[in-house]
Protein backbone atom coordinates (compact mmCIF):
# COMPACT_ATOMS: atom_id res chain seq x y z
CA UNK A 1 0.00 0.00 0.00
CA UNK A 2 1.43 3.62 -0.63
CA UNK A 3 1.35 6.36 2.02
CA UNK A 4 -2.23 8.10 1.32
CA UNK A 5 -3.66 4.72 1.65
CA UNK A 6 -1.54 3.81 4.84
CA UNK A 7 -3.24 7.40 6.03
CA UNK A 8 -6.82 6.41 5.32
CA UNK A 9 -6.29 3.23 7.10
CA UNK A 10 -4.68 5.15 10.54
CA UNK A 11 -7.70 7.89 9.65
CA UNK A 12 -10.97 5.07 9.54
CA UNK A 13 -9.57 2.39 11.76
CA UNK A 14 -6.46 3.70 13.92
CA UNK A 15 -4.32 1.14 12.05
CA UNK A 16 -0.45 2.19 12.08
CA UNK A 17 0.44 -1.54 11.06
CA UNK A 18 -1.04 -5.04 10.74
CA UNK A 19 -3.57 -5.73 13.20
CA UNK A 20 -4.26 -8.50 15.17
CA UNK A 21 -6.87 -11.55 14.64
CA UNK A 22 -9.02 -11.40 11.41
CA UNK A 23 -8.70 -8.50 9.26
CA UNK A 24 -9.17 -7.78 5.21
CA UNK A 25 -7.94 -5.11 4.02
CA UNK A 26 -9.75 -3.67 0.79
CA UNK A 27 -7.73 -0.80 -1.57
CA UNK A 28 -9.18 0.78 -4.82
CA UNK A 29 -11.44 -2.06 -5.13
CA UNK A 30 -9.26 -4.81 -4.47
CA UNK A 31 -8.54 -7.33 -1.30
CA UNK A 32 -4.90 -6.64 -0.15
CA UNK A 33 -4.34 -8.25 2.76
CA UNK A 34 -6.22 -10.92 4.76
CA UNK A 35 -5.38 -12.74 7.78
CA UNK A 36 -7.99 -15.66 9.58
CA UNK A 37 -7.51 -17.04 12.75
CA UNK A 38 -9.14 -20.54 14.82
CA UNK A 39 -12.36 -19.27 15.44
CA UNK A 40 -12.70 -16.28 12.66
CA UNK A 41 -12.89 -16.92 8.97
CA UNK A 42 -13.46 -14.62 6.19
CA UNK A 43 -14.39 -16.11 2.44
CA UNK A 44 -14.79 -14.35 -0.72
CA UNK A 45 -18.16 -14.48 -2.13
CA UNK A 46 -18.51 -16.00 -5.49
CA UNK A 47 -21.58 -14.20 -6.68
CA UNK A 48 -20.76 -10.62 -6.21
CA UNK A 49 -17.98 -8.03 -4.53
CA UNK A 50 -17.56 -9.10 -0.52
CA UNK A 51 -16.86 -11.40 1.73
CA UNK A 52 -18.41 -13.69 4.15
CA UNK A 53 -16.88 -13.17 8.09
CA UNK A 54 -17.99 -16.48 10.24
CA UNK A 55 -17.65 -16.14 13.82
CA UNK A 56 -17.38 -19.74 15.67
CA UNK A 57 -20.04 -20.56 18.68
CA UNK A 58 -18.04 -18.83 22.09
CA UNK A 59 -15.40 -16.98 20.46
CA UNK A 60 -14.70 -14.44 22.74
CA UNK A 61 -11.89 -11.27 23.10
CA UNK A 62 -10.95 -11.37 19.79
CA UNK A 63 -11.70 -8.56 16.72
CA UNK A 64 -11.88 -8.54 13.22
CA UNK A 65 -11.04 -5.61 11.28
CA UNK A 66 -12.54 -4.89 7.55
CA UNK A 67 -11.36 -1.23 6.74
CA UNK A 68 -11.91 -0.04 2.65
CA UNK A 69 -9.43 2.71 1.19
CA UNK A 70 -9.90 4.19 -1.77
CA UNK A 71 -7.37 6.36 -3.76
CA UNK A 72 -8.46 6.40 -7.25
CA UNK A 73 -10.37 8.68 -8.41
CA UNK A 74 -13.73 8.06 -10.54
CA UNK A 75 -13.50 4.96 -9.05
CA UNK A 76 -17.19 3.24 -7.93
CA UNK A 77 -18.42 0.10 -6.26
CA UNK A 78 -20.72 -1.51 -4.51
CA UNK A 79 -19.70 -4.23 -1.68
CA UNK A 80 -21.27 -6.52 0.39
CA UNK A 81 -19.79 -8.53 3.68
CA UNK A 82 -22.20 -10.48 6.05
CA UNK A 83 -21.51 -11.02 9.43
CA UNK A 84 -22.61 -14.92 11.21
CA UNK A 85 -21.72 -14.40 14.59
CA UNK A 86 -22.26 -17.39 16.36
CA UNK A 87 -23.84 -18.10 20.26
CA UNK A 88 -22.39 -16.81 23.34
CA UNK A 89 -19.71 -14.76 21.58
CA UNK A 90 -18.37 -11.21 22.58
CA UNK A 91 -16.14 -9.80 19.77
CA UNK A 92 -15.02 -6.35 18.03
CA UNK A 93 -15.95 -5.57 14.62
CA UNK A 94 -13.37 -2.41 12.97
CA UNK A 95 -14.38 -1.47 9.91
CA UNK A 96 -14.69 2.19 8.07
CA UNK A 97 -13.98 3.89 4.87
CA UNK A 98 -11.64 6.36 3.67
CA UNK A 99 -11.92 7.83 0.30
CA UNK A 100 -9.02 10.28 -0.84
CA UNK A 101 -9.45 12.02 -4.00
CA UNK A 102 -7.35 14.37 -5.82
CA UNK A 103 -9.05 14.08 -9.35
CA UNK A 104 -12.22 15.96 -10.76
CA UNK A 105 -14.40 12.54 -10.94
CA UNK A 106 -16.45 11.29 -8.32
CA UNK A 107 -15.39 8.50 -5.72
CA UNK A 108 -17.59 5.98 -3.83
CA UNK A 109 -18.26 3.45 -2.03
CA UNK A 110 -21.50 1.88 -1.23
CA UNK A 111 -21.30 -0.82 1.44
CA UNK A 112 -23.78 -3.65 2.59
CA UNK A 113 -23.48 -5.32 5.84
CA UNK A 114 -25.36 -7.76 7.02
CA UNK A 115 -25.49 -8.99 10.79
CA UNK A 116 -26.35 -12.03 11.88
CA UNK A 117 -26.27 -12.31 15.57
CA UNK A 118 -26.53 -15.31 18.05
CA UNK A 119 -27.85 -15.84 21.17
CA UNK A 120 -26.42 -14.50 23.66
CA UNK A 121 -23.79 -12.76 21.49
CA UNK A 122 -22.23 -9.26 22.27
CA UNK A 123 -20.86 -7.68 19.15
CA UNK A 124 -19.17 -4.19 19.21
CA UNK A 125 -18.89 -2.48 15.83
CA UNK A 126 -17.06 0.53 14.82
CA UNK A 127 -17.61 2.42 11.80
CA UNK A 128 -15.89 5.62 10.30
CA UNK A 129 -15.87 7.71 7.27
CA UNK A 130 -13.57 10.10 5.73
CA UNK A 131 -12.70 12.14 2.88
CA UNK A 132 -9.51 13.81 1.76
CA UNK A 133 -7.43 15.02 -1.13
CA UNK A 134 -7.40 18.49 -3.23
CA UNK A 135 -9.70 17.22 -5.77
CA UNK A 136 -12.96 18.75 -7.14
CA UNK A 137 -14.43 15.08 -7.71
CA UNK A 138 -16.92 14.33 -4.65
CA UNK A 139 -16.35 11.24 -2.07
CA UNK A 140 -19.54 9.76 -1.36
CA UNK A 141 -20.45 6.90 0.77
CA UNK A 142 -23.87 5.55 1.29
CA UNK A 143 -23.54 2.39 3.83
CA UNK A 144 -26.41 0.41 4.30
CA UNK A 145 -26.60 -1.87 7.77
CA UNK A 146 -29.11 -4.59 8.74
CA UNK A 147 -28.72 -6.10 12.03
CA UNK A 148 -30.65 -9.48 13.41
CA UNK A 149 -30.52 -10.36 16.67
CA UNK A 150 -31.34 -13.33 18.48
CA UNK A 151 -32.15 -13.80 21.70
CA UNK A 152 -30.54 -12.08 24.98
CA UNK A 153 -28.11 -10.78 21.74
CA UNK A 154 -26.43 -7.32 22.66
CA UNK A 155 -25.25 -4.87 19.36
CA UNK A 156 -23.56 -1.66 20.38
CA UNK A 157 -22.69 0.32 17.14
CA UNK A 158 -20.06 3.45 16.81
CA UNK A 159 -20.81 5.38 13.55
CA UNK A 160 -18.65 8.53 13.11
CA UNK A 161 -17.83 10.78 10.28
CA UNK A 162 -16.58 14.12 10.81
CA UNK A 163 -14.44 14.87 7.82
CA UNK A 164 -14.57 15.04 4.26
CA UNK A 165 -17.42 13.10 3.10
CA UNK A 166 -19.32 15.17 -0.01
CA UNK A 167 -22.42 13.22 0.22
CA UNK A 168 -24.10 10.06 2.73
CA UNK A 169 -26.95 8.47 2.83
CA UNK A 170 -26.13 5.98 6.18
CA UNK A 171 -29.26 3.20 6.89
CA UNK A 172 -29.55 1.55 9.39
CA UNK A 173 -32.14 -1.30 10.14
CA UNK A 174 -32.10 -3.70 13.37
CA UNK A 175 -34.55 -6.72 14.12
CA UNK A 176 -34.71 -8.07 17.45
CA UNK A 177 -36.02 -11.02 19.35
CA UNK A 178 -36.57 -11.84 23.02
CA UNK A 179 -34.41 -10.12 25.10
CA UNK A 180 -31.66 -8.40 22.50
CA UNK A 181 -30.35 -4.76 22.98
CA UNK A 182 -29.31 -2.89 20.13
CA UNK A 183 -27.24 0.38 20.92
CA UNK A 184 -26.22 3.25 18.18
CA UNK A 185 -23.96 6.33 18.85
CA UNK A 186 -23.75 8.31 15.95
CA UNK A 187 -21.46 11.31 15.46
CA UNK A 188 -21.77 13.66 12.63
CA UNK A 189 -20.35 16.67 10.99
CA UNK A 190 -21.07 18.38 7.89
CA UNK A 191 -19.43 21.84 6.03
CA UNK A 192 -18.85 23.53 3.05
CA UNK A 193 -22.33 22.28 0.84
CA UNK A 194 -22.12 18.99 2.43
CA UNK A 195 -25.18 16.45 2.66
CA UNK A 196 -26.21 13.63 5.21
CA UNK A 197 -29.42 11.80 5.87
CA UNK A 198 -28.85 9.36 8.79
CA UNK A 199 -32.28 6.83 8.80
CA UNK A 200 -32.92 3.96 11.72
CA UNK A 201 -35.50 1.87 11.60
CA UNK A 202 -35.54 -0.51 14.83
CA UNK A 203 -38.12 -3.39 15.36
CA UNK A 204 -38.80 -4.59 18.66
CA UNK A 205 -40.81 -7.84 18.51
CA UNK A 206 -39.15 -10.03 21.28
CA UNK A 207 -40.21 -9.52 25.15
CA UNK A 208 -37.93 -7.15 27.04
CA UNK A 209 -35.89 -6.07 23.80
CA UNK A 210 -34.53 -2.39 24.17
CA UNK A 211 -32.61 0.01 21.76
CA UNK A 212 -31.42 3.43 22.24
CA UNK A 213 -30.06 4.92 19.13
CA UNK A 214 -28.45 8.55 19.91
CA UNK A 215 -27.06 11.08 17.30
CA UNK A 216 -24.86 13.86 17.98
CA UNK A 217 -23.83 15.99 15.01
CA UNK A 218 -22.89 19.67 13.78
CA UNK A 219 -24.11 21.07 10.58
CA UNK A 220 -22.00 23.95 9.52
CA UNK A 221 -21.68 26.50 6.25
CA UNK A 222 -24.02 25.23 3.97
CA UNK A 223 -24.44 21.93 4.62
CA UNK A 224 -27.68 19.68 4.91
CA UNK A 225 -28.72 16.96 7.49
CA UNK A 226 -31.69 14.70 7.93
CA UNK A 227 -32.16 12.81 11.08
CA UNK A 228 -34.66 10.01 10.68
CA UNK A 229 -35.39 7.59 13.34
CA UNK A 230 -38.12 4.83 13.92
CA UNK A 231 -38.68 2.62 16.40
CA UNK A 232 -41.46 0.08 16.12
CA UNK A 233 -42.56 -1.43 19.12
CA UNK A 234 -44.50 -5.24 18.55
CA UNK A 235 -44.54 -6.39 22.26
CA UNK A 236 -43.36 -5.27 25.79
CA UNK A 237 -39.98 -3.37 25.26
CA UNK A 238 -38.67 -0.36 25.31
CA UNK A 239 -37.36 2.11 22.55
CA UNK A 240 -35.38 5.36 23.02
CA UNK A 241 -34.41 7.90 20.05
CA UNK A 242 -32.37 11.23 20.53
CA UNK A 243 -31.40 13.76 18.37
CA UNK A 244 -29.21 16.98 19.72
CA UNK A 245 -27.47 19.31 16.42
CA UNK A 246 -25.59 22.31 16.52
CA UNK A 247 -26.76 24.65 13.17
CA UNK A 248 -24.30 27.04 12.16
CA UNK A 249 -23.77 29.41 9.46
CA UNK A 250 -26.71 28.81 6.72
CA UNK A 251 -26.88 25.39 7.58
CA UNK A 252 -30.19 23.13 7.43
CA UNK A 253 -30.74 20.13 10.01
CA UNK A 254 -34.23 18.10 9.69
CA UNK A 255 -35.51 15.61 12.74
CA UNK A 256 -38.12 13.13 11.92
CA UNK A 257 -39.21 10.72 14.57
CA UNK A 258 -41.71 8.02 14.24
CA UNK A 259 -42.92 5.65 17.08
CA UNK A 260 -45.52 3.00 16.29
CA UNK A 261 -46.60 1.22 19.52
CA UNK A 262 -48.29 -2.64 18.73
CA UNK A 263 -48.26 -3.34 22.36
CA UNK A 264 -49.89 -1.68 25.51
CA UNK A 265 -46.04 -2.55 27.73
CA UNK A 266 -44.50 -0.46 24.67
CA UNK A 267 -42.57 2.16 26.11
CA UNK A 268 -41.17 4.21 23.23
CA UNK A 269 -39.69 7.86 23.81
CA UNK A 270 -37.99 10.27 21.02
CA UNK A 271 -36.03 13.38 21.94
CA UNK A 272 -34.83 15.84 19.51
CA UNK A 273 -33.08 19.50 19.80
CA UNK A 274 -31.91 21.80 16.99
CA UNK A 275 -30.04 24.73 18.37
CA UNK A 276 -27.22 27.42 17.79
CA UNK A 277 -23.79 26.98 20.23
CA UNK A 278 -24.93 28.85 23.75
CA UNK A 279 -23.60 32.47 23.96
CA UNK A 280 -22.69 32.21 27.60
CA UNK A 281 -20.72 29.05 26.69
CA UNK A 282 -18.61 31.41 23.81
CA UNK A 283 -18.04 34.08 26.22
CA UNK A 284 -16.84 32.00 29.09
CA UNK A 285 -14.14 30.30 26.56
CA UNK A 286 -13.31 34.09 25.09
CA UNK A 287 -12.73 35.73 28.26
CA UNK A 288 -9.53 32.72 28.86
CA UNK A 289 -7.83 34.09 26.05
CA UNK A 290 -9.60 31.91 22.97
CA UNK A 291 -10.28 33.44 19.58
CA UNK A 292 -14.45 33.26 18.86
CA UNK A 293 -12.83 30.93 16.11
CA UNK A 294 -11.01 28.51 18.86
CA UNK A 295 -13.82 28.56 21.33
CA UNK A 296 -16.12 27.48 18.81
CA UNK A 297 -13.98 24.59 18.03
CA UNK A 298 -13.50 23.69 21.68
CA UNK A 299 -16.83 23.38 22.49
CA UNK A 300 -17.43 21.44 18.96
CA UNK A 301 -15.12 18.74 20.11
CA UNK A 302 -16.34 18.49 23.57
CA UNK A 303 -19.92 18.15 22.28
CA UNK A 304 -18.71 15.36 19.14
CA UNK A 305 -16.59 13.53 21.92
C-alpha cells in the first residue's frame, strides 16, 4: 500500500500496522491483505464483490477488522460482507472507509453489511468515514446496515464521520427477538455544501428487547442533514431515540421521529433539539484568552466527543 492509503487506514480504523486476529484489508477495489484465525474466517463471495466473516459458537476477546481505502479517483463500487456471529460470543468488529481524492471525478463506495447475531452474542462495531485530497471530484459513501438479533443478543454500534465526506446516505435497520439490545452512537459533521441523511429503523418484537439509538452531530456553512429515526414497538420493550445538532452558518438540520406502539407494555420515547452553540458558553471560553474561532472549536469537540 502507498502512504495516502496507509493514512486512510490510521484515519478510519487507527491502524499504524497489521492488526491482530481477522482483518481484510480492501484498496481501490481490491482485497490486499487478509489474515484468519481458529475461530474467525473470512471467504470471498462468489456471486458478487464481498466477503463472508464467520464467527465460531463462544469466540470471545478477539476482533476482526474490515477497513476499505480508496485512492483512485472516478472509481465506484458496490460491496457486500455479512456477518454470522455465532452463540455466546463477545467480539469487536473495525471497519470504516476512507476515500481520498485528488481528481475531478467522483469516488464511492457503497457498502452492505449484514449482521447475523446469536444468542447471547455481544458484538461491538465501529464504523468511520472520511474524505480527503485536493480534488474537485466528490467522495460519497452511502452504507447500508441490517442487524438481526437473536435472543438475549447485545449490538452496540459506533458510527462517526466528521471529515470530508461530499455526500451520505447511512441506513440503518435492526430486528430483534426476546431479550436483545441494540445500541447506536452516531457522530456527525457536515461543512462547506455537504449532505447527510442518517435513517434507523428498529423493530422490537421479542419480550424485554430495548434500543437506544443517539445522534450527535454539527451542521456547519451550507451543509444539509436529515435525522430520521423509527422505532417500532411489537410487544413489551422499550425504545429510546435522541437527536441533539448544533446549526451554524446557513446550515439546514431536519428531525423526523416516528414511534408505532403494537403493544400496551410499549414504552417508546424520542427526543430531539436543533439549536445554535450557547452564547454564555462562547463568552466563558473568550474571556480565557480563545479566539471566537477557537472557542467554537473547543466546544465542537467536547460536544462530538
Amino acid at each position: 500500500m502507498d502512504e495516502i492509503q496507509r493514512q486512510l487506514l490510521e484515519e478510519v480504523a487507527d491502524l499504524h500496522e497489521v492488526p491482530e486476529g481477522a482483518y481484510n484489508i480492501r484498496a481501490n477495489g481490491q482485497s490486499t491483505a487478509r489474515n484468519t484465525t481458529a475461530n474467525i474466517d473470512i471467504v470471498s463471495k462468489e456471486d458478487n464483490s464481498g466477503i463472508d466473516i464467520k464467527i465460531k459458537d463462544g469466540t470471545v476477546k478477539e476482533s476482526v477488522h474490515i477497513p476499505v481505502v480508496l485512492s483512485q479517483s472516478g472509481l465506484s463500487e458496490v460491496v457486500y460482507n455479512d456477518f454470522y456471529v455465532g452463540d455466546d460470543c463477545d467480539v469487536t468488529i473495525v471497519a470504516g472507509c476512507g476515500i481520498h481524492n485528488s481528481g475531478d471525478a467522483d469516488s464511492q463506495h457503497d457498502g452492505v453489511h449484514r449482521f447475523y447475531i446469536g444468542k447471547n452474542s455481544r458484538v461491538r462495531y465501529v464504523e468511520k468515514h472520511y474524505g480527503g485530497g485536493e480534488g474537485t471530484g466528490k467522495r460519497i459513501l452511502n452504507p447500508v446496515t441490517e442487524v438481526y438479533q437473536k435472543e438475549n443478543s447485545y449490538c452496540e454500534m459506533e458510527m462517526v464521520q466528521i471529515k470530508g465526506v461530499d455526500s451520505t446516505i447511512r441506513t440503518t435497520k435492526a430486528e430483534l427477538e426476546k431479550g436483545a439490545t441494540f445500541l447506536v452512537r452516531e457522530r456527525l459533521m457536515t461543512h462547506g455544501s455537504q449532505t447527510a441523511s442518517s435513517i434507523y429503523e428498529v423493530t422490537l418484537s421479542g419480550e424485554d428487547s430495548s434500543t437506544d439509538v443517539i445522534s450527535r452531530s454539527v451542521a456547519k456553512d451550507n451543509s444539509e442533514q436529515i435525522f430520521e429515526a423509527s422505532i417500532v414497538g411489537n410487544t413489551a420493550c422499550q425504545g429510546h431515540a435522541e437527536c441533539d445538532a448544533i446549526i451554524m452558518d446557513k446550515a439546514h438540520v431536519v428531525a423526523v421521529p416516528k414511534l408505532d406502539a403494537n403493544h400496551v407494555d410499549a414504552a417508546l420515547i424520542h427526543e430531539a433539539a436543533i439549536g445554535k452553540i450557547a452564547g454564555d458558553q462562547l463568552i466563558k471560553l473568550m474571556s480565557l484568552g480563545l479566539t471566537r474561532e477557537e472557542a467554537e472549536e473547543q466546544i465542537i469537540n467536547g460536544f462530538l466527543r
